[in-house]
Protein backbone atom coordinates (compact mmCIF):
# COMPACT_ATOMS: atom_id res chain seq x y z
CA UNK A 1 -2.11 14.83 121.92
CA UNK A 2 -0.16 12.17 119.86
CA UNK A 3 -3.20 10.63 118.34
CA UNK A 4 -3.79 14.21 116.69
CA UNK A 5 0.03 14.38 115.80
CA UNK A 6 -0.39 11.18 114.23
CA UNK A 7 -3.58 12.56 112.78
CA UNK A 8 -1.24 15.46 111.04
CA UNK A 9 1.62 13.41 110.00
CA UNK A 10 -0.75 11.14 108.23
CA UNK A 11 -2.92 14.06 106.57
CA UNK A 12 0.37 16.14 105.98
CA UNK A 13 3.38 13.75 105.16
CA UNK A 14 4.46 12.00 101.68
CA UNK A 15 3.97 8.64 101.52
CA UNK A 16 7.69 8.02 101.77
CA UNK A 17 8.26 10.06 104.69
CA UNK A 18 5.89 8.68 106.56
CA UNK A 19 7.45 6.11 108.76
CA UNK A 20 10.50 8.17 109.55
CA UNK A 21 8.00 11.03 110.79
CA UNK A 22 6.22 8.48 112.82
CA UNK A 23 9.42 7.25 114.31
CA UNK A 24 10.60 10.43 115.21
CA UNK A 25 7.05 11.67 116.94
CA UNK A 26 7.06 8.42 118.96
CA UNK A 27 10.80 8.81 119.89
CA UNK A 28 9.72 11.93 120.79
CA UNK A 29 6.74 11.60 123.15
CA UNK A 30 7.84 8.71 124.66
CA UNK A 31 11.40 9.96 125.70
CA UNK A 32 11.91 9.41 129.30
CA UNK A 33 8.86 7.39 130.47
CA UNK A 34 9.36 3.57 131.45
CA UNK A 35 9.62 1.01 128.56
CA UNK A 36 10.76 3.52 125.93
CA UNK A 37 14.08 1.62 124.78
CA UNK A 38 12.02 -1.65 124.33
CA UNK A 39 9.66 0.49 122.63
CA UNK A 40 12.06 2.38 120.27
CA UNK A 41 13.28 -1.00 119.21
CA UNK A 42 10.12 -2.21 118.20
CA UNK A 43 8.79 0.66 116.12
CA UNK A 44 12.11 0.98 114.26
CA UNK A 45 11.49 -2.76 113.22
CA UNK A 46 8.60 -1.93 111.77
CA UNK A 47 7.75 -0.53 108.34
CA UNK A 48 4.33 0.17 107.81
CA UNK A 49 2.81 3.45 109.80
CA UNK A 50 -0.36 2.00 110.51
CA UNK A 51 1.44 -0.45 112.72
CA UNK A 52 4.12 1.86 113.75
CA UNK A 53 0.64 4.03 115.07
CA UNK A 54 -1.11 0.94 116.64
CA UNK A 55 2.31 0.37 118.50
CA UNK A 56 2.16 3.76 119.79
CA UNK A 57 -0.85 3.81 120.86
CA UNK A 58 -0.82 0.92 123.01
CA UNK A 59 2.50 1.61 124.30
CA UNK A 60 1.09 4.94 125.45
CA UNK A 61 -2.38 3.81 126.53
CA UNK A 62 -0.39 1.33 128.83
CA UNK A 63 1.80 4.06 129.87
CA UNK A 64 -1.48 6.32 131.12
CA UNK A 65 -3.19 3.23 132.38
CA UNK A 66 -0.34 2.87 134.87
CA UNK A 67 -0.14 6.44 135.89
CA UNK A 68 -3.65 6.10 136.56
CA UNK A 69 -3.57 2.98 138.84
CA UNK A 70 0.07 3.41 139.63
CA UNK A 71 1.13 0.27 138.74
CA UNK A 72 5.08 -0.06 137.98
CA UNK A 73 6.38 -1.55 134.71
C-alpha cells in the first residue's frame, strides 16, 4: 500500500512539495512500529524523494521481513 501512495504522490505532487508529502506519508505509515524514531530522523535528513522512497522502502521491507520470521529489532 505505500509503494502505490508513493506511486500517487509522485504522479500527483509539485515538484516542490514533494519531499514534504513523502515525509509526511512515511511519518504516517510507519507510526508506531519498531525503529520509527531512527527512521523519522533519517528521512527528514534527506532531500531528494527518490531517496526519501528507497529509505522507505527498506525500512518497511525490514519491518515485514521481521513480522514474517518474527525476529525483534
Amino acid at each position: 500500500m505505500f509503494g502505490r501512495h508513493v506511486e500517487l504522490i509522485h504522479a500527483h505532487t509539485p515538484t516542490v512539495r514533494r519531499v514534504v508529502e513523502l515525509r509526511k506519508a512515511c511519518v504516517w505509515y510507519a507510526k508506531g512500529l519498531a525503529g520509527a524514531t531512527a527512521f523519522r530522523k533519517r528521512i527528514w535528513a534527506l532531500t531528494d524523494p527518490l531517496a526519501i522512497a528507497a529509505d522507505a522502502n527498506e525500512f518497511f521491507s525490514d519491518i515485514a521481513r521481521r513480522r514474517l520470521t518474527r525476529e525483534r529489532p
